[in-house]
Protein backbone atom coordinates (compact mmCIF):
# COMPACT_ATOMS: atom_id res chain seq x y z
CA UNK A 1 0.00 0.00 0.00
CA UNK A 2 1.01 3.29 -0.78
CA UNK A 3 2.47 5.35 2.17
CA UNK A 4 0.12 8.52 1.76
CA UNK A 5 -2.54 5.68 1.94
CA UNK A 6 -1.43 3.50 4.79
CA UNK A 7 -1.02 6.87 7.19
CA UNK A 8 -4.77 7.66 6.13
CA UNK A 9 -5.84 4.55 6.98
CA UNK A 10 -4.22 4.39 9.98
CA UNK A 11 -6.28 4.26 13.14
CA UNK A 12 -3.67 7.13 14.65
CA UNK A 13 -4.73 9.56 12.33
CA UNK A 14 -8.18 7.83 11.02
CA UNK A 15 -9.52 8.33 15.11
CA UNK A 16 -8.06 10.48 17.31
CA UNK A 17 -9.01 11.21 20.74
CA UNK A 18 -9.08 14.88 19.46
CA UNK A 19 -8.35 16.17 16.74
CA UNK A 20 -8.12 20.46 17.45
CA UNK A 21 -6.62 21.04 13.87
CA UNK A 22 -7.95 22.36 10.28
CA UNK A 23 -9.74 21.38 8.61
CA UNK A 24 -12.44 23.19 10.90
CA UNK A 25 -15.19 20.12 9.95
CA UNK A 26 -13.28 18.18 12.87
CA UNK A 27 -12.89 15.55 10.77
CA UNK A 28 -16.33 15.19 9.05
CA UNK A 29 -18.29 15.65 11.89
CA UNK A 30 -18.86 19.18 11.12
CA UNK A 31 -19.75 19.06 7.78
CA UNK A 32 -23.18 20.20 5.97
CA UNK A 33 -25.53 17.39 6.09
CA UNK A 34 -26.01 17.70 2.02
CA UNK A 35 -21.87 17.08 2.15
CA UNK A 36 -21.95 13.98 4.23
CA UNK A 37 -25.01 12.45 2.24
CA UNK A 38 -22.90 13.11 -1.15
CA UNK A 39 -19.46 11.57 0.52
CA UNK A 40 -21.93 8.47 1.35
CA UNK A 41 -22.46 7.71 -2.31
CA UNK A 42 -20.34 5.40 -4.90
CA UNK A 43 -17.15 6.40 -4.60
CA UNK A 44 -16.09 8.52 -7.39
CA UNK A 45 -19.63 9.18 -8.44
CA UNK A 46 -18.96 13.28 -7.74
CA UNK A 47 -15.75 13.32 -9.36
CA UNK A 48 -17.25 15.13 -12.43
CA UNK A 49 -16.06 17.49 -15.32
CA UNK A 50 -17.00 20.99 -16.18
CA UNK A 51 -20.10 19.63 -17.57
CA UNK A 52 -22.77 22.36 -19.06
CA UNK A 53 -25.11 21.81 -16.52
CA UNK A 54 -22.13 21.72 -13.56
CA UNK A 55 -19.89 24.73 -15.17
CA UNK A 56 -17.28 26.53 -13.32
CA UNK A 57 -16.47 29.58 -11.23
CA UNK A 58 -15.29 31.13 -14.42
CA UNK A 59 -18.39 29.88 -16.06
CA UNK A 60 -21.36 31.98 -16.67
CA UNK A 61 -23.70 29.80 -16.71
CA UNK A 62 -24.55 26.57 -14.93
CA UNK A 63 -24.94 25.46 -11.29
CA UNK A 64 -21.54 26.42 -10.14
CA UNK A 65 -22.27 30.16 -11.45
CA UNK A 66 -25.89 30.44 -9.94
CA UNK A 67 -23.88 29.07 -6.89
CA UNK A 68 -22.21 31.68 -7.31
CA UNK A 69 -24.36 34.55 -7.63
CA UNK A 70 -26.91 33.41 -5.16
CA UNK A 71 -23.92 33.92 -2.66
CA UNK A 72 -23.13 36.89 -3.64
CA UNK A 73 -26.66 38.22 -3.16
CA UNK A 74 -27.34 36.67 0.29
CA UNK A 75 -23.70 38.35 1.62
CA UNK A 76 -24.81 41.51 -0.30
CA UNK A 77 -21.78 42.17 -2.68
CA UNK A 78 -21.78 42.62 -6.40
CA UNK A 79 -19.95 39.14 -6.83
CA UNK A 80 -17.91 36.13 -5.69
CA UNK A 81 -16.00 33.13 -7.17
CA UNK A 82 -15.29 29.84 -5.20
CA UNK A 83 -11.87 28.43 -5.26
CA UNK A 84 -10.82 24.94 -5.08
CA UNK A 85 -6.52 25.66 -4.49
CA UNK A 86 -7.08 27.31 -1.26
CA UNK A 87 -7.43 30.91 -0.28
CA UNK A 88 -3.75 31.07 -1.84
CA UNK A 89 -5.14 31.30 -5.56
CA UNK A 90 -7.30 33.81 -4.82
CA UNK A 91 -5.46 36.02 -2.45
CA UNK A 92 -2.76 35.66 -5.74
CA UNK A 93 -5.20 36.81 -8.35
CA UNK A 94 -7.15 39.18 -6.17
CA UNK A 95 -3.17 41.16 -5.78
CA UNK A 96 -2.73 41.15 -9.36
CA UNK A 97 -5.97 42.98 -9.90
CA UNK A 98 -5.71 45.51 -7.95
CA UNK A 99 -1.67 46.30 -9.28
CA UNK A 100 0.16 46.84 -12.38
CA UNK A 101 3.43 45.72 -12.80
CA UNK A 102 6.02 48.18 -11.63
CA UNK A 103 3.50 49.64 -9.06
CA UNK A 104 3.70 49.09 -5.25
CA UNK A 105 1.47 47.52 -2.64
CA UNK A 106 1.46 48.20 1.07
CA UNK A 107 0.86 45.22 3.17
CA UNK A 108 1.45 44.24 6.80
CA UNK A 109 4.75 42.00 7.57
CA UNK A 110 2.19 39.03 8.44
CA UNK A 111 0.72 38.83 4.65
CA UNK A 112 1.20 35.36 3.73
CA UNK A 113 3.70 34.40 1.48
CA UNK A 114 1.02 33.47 -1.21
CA UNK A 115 0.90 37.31 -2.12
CA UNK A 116 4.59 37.37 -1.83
CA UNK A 117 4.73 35.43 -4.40
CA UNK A 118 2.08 37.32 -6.51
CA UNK A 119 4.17 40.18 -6.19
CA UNK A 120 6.73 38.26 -8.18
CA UNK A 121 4.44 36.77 -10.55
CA UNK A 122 2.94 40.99 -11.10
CA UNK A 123 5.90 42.51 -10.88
CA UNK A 124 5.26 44.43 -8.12
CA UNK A 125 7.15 45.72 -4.77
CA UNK A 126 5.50 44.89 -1.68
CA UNK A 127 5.62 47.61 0.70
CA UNK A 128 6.03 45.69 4.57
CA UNK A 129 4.70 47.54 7.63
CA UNK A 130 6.09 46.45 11.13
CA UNK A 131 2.92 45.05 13.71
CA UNK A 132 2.58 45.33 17.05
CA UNK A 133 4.83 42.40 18.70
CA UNK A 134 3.71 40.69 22.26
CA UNK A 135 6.92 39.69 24.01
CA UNK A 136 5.06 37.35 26.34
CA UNK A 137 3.93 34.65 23.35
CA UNK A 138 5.72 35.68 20.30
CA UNK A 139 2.61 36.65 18.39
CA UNK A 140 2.12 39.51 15.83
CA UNK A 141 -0.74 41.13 17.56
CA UNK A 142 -4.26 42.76 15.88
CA UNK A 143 -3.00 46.49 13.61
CA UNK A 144 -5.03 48.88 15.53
CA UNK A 145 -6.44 52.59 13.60
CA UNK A 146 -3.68 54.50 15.39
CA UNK A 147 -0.45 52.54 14.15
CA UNK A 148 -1.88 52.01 10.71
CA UNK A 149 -2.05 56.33 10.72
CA UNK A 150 1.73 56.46 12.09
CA UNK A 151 2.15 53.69 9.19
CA UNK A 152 1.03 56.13 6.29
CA UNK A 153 2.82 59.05 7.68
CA UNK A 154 5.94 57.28 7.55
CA UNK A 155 4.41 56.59 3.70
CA UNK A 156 3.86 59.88 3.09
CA UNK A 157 7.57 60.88 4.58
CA UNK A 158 9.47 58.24 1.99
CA UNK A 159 7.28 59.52 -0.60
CA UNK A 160 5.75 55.68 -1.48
CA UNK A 161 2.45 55.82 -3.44
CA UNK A 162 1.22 52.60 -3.49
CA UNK A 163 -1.73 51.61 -5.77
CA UNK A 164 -3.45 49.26 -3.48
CA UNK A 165 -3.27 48.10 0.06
CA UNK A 166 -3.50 44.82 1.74
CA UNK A 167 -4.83 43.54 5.43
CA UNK A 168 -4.78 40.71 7.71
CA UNK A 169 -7.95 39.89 9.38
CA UNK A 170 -8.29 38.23 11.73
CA UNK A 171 -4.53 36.98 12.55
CA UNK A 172 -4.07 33.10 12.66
CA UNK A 173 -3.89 32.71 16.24
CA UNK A 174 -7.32 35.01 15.97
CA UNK A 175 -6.18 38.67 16.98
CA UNK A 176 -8.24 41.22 15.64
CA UNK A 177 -9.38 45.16 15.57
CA UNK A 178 -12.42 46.76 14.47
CA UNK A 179 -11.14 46.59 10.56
CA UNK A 180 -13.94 49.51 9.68
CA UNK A 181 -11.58 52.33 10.33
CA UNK A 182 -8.39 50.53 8.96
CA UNK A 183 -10.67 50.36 5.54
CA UNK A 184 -11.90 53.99 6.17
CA UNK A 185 -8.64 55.41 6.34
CA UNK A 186 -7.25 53.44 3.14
CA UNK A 187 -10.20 54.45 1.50
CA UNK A 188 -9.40 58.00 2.35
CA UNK A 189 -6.29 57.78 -0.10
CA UNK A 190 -7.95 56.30 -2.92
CA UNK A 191 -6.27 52.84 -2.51
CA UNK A 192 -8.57 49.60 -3.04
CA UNK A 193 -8.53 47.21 0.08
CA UNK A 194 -7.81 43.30 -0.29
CA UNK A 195 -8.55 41.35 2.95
CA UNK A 196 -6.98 38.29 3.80
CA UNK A 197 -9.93 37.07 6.35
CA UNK A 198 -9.17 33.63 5.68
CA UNK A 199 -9.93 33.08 9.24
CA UNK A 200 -12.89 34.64 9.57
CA UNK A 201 -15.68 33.31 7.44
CA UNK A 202 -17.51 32.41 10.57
CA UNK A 203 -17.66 36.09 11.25
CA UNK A 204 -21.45 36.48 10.09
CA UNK A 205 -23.29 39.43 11.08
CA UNK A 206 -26.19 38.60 13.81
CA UNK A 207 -25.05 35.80 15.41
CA UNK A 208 -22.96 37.29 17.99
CA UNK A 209 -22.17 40.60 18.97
CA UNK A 210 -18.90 39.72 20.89
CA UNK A 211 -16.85 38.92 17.28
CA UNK A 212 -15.08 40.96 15.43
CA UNK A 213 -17.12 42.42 12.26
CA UNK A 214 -16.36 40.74 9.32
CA UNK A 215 -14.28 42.55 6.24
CA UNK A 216 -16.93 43.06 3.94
CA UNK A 217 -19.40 44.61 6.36
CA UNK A 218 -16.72 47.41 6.87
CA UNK A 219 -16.46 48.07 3.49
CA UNK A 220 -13.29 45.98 1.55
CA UNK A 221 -13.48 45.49 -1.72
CA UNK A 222 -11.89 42.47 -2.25
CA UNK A 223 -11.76 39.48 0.90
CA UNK A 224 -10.83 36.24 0.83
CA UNK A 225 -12.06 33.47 2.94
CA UNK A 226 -10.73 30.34 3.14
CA UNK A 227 -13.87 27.95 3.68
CA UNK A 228 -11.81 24.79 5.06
CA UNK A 229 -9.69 27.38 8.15
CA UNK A 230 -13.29 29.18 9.04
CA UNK A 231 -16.19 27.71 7.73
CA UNK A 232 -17.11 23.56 7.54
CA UNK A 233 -15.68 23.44 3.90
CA UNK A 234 -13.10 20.27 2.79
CA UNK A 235 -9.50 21.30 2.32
CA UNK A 236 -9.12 23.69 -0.49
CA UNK A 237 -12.19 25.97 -0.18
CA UNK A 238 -12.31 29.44 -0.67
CA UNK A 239 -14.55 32.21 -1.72
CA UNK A 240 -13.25 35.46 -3.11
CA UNK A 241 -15.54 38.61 -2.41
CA UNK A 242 -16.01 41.82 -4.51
CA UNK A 243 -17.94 44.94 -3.42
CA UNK A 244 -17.88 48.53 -4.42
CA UNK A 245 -16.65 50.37 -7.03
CA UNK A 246 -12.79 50.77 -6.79
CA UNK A 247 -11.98 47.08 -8.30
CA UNK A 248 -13.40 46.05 -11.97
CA UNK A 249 -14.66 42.30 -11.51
CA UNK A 250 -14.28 41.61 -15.32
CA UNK A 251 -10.30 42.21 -14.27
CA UNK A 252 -10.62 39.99 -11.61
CA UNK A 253 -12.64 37.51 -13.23
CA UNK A 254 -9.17 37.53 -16.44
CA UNK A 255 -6.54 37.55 -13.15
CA UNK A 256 -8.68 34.24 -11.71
CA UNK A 257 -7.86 32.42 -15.67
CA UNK A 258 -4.57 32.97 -14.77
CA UNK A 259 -4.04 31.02 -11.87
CA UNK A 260 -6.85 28.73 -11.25
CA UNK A 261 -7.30 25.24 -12.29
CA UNK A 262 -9.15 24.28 -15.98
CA UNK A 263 -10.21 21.04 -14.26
CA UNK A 264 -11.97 22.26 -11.07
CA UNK A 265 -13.29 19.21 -8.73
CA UNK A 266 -17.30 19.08 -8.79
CA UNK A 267 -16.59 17.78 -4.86
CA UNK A 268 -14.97 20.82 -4.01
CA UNK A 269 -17.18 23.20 -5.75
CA UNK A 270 -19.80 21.50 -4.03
CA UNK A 271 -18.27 21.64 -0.47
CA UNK A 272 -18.08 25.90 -1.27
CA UNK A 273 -21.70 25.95 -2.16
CA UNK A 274 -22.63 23.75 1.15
CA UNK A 275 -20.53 25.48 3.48
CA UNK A 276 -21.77 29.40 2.50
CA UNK A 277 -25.02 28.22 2.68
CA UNK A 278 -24.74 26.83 6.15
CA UNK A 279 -24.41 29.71 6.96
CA UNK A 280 -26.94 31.40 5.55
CA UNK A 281 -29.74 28.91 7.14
CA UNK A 282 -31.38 29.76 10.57
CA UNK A 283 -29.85 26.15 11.67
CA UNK A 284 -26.79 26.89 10.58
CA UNK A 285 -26.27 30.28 12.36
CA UNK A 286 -27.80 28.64 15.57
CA UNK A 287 -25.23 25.44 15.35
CA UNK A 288 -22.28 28.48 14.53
CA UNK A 289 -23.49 30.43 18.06
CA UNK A 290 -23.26 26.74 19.78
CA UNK A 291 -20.06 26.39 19.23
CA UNK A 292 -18.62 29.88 19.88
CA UNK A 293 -20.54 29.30 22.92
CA UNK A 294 -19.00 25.88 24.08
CA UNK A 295 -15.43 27.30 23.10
CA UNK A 296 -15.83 30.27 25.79
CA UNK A 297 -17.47 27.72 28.23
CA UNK A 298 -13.94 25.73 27.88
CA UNK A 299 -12.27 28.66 27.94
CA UNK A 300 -13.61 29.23 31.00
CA UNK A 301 -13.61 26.30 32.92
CA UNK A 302 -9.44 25.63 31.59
CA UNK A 303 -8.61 28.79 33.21
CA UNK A 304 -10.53 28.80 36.17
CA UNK A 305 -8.48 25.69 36.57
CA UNK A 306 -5.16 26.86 36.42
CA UNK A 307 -4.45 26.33 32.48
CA UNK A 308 -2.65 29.81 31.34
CA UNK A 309 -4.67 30.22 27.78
CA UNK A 310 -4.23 33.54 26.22
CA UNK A 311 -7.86 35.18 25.17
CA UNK A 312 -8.37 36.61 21.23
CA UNK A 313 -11.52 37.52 20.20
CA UNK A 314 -12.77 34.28 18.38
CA UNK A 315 -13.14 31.42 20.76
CA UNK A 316 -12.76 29.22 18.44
CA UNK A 317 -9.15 29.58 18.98
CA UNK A 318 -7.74 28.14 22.49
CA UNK A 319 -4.31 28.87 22.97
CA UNK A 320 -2.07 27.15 25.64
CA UNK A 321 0.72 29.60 27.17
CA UNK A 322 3.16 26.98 27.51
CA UNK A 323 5.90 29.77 27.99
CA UNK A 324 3.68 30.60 30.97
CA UNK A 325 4.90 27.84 32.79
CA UNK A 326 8.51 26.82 31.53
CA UNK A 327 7.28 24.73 28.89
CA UNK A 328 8.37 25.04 25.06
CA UNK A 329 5.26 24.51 22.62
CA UNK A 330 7.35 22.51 19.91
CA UNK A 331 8.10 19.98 22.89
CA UNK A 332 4.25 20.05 24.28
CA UNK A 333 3.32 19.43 21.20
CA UNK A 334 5.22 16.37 20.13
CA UNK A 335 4.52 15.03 23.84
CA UNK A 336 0.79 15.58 23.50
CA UNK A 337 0.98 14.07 19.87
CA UNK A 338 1.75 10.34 21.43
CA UNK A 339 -1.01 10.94 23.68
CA UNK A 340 -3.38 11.70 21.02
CA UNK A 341 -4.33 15.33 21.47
CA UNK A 342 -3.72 17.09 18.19
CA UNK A 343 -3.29 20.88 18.34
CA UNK A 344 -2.95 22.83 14.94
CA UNK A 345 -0.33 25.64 15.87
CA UNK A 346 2.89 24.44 17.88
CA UNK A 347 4.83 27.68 18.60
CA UNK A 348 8.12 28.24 21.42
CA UNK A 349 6.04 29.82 23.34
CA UNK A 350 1.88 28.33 22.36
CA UNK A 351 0.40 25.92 21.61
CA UNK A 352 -2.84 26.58 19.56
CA UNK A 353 -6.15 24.37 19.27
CA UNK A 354 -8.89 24.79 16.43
CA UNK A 355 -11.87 24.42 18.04
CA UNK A 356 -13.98 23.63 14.64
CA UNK A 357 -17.23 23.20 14.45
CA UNK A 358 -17.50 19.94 15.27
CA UNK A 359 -19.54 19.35 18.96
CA UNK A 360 -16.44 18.51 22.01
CA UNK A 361 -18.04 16.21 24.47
CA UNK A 362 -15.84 16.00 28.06
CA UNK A 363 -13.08 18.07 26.38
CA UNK A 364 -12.91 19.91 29.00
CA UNK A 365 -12.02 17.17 31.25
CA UNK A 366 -9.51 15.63 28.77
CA UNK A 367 -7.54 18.60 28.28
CA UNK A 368 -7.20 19.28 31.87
CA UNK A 369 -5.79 16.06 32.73
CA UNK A 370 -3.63 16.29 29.52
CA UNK A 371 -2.49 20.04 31.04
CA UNK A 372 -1.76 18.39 34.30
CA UNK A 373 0.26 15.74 33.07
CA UNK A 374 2.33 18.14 30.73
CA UNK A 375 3.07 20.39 33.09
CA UNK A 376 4.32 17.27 35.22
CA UNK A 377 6.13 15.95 33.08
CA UNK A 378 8.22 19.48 31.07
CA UNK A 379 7.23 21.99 33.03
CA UNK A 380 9.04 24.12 35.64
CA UNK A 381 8.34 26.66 37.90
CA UNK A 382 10.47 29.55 35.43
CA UNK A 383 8.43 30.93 32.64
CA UNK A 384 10.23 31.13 29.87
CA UNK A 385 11.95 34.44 29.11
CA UNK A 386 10.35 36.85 27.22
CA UNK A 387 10.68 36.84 23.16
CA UNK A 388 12.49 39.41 21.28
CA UNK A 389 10.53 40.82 18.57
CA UNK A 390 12.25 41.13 15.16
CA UNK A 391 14.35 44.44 13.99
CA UNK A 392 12.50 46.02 11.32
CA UNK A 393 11.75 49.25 10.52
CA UNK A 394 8.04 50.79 10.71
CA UNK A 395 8.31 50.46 6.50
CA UNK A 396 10.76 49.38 4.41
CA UNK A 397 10.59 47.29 0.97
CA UNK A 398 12.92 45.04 -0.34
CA UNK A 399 16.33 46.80 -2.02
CA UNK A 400 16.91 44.83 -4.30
CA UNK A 401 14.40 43.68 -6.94
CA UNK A 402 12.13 40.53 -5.89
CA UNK A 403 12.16 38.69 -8.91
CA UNK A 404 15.58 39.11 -9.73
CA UNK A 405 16.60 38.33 -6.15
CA UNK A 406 14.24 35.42 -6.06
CA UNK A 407 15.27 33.84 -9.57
CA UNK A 408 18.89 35.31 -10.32
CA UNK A 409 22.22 34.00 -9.89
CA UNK A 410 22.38 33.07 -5.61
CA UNK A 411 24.15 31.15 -3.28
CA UNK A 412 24.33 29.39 0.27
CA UNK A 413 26.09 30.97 2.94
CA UNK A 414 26.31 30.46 6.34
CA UNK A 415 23.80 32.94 8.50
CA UNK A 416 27.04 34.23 10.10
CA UNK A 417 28.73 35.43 6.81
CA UNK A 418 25.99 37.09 5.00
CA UNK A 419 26.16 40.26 6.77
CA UNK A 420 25.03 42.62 3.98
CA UNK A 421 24.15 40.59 1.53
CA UNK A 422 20.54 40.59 -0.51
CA UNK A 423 18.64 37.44 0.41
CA UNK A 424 17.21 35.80 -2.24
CA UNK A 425 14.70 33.27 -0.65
CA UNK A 426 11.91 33.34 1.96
CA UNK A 427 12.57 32.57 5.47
CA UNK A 428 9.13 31.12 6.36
CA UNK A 429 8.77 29.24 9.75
CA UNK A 430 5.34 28.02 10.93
CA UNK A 431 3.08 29.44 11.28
CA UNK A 432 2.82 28.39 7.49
CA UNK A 433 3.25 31.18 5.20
CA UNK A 434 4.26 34.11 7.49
CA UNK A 435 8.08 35.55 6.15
CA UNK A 436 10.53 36.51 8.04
CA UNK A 437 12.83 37.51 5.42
CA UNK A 438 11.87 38.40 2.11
CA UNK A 439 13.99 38.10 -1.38
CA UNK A 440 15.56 41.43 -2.00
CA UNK A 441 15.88 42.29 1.60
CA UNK A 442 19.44 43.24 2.85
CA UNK A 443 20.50 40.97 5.52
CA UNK A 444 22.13 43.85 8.43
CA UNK A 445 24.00 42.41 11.56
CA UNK A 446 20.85 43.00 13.95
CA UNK A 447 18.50 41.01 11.32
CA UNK A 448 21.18 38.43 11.45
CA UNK A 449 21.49 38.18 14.96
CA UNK A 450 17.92 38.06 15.74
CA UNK A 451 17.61 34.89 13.06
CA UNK A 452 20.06 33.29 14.88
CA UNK A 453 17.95 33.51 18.19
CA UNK A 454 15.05 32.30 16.02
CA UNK A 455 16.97 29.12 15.28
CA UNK A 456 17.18 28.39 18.99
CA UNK A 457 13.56 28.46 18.77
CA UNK A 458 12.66 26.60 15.73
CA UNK A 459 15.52 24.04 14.57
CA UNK A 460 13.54 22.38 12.28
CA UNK A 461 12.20 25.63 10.59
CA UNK A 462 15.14 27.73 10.49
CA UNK A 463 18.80 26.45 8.67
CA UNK A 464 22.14 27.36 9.35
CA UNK A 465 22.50 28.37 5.61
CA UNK A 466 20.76 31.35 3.64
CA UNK A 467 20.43 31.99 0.09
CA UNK A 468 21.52 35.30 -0.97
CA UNK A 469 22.17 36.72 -4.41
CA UNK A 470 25.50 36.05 -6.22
């Protein structure tokens, strides 16, 4: 049997005790009803082609496009098109429609690398804005109105005039602000707004007044949500938005032809069109408020119990402070894994559970005897010291061209002798997709020794060698 096979059919990972990782199903047992009933049938059986009665999201006509446009009319924008390569495709295509090549886009340091890489494909310079850093866990934290303002002054003050901007919302971990004035004061320069929300379709207006707003209700005019992180979609859904006036959807619609598939799967498609309208049914809003309910009641009764969990505003997001008490998340993690309590975010200083929205009988009970245990076994009575956030500047962009940097002439140096030099790769740890380095980038001495520190932290994530242009 195949390896990929024989691991999936293995009882470790075909039944665990829990299973707190994406997708946010929970392993099936969060998924639409219509979903389950089709993954019941002959095998194969949805595994259909763009027929004319099936079409695609670039299709305009057929079930896929009605899909489509029904979705876009319940949400309230002007249109949408499902994606079946994750919210990566579309965050891609989405950049590339709002830029030119040769033009600039302003985007925080925690964009994933997926628009990194569209800068490269769009010939475009990505303009990086430091975030707020909390020593305590190692986490970007939420970009609040005021240090977005101090953001574009420093804009203004190296004369940068980007032609579109790009936000985070919420964060991974699920840190978020009130993205209404962050939109209004993008607006205010005449720059068009793509949202990454890829964790936050389960932001839905009306169901509770505790989250965050969603993207689109403040006003972006191009979000992405990524239906298998936020909503009960299979891996691989997503659902690009488009409101307003600012972006032309027949550009987005060419920018999509670029980069997604010719060969869509019907399953997938399907798994969009179930999971949006879950949401959009009176039974699915009440099973969403259950379980944002039963992740603050676990909250609750964790810390009232001694666990150190750090609060965001979407409880669906539990976070372990393992720095809290002495313990190292990477080594939680891996301990926990034997014991068959899957998180989905391992971290130095976290450890972070997905919640889903799959129903959690006598978690709470489970994970405090797991916390016990841990803390037992790895922890001590010394937090861990504090983390040192990175040495960037407010704004900077790369100084050497990306593309160039990225496919040019490089080599491998040790981290200790490429003081100076351009890098010309990513330096992406987990969480997936977040750079800390950038092709084109100048590696200084303070960058250098503050990767170093990093490779303490994450062995496995950060090498001893970097690429940097010949």
């Amino acid at each position: 049997m195949a390896a990929l096979l024989s691991h999936l059919r293995s009882g470790r990972f075909a039944a665990p005790i829990d299973a707190l990782h994406l997708p946010a199903h929970g392993r099936g047992a969060g998924l639409p009803v219509a979903m389950r009933r089709l993954l019941r049938r002959r095998p194969g059986s949805w595994d259909l082609p763009e027929l004319p009665q099936i079409g695609g999201p670039l299709e305009s006509e057929g079930a896929v496009a009605a899909s489509q446009r029904a979705a876009a009319a319940a949400v309230g924008v002007s249109a949408c098109w499902y994606g079946v390569n994750g919210a990566t495709g579309l965050l891609q295509a989405a950049l590339l429609a709002l830029a030119s090549p040769g033009q600039a886009v302003l985007m925080p340091r925690n964009a994933h690398r997926s628009l990194i890489q569209a800068c490269a494909l769009g010939g475009l310079t990505p303009l990086l804005f430091d975030l707020p850093f909390l020593s305590d866990r190692g986490h970007v934290g939420a970009l609040e109105a005021a240090w977005l303002e101090r953001v574009l002054a420093e804009l203004d003050r190296q004369g940068q005039t980007p032609a579109a901007a790009v936000l985070v919302h919420p964060t991974y971990h699920g840190y978020a602000s009130d993205p209404l004035p962050l939109v209004a004061l993008l607006h205010q320069r005449g720059l068009p707004v793509l949202v990454d929300e890829a964790h936050g379709a389960h932001l839905q207006p009306g169901v509770d007044p505790a989250l965050p707003i969603s993207s689109l209700a403040a006003g972006a005019d191009l979000v992405v949500h990524s239906l298998h992180k936020s909503a009960a979609g299979l891996g691989q859904t997503a659902v690009l938005w488009c409101q307003g006036t600012q972006v032309d959807p027949e550009l987005v619609q060419r920018c999509l032809g670029w980069l997604q598939t010719t060969s869509p799967s019907a399953l997938l498609l399907a798994s969009c069109d179930t999971a949006l309208h879950q949401w959009q049914r009176p039974r699915g809003r009440r099973a969403l408020r259950r379980c944002l309910d039963q992740g603050r009641a676990l909250a609750d009764r964790l810390s009232d119990a001694g666990v150190p969990l750090l609060r965001t505003p979407d409880p669906l997001r539990l976070i372990w402070h393992t720095a809290a008490a002495g313990i190292n998340g990477l080594e939680a993690d891996a301990w926990l894994l034997q014991r068959r309590l899957i998180a989905e975010l391992p971290e130095p200083g976290c450890l972070t559970f997905c919640l889903g929205f799959a129903r959690h009988r006598g978690l709470a009970g489970r994970m405090l005897r797991r916390w016990q245990q841990l803390r037992l076994a790895l922890g001590s009575s010394t937090p861990l010291p504090p983390f040192t956030p990175p040495p960037l500047p407010l704004l900077g962009a790369p100084e050497h061209h990306l593309v160039e940097a990225w496919r040019g002439p490089q080599r491998a140096v040790p981290l200790d002798d490429a003081c100076g030099a351009i890098a010309a790769q990513l330096i992406c740890p987990y969480p997936p997709g977040i750079p800390l380095v950038i092709p084109g980038e100048r590696l200084d001495r303070s960058r250098l020794r503050w990767l170093q520190e990093q490779r303490q932290l994450w062995p496995d994530q950060i090498t001893a060698m970097v690429k940097i242009v010949a």
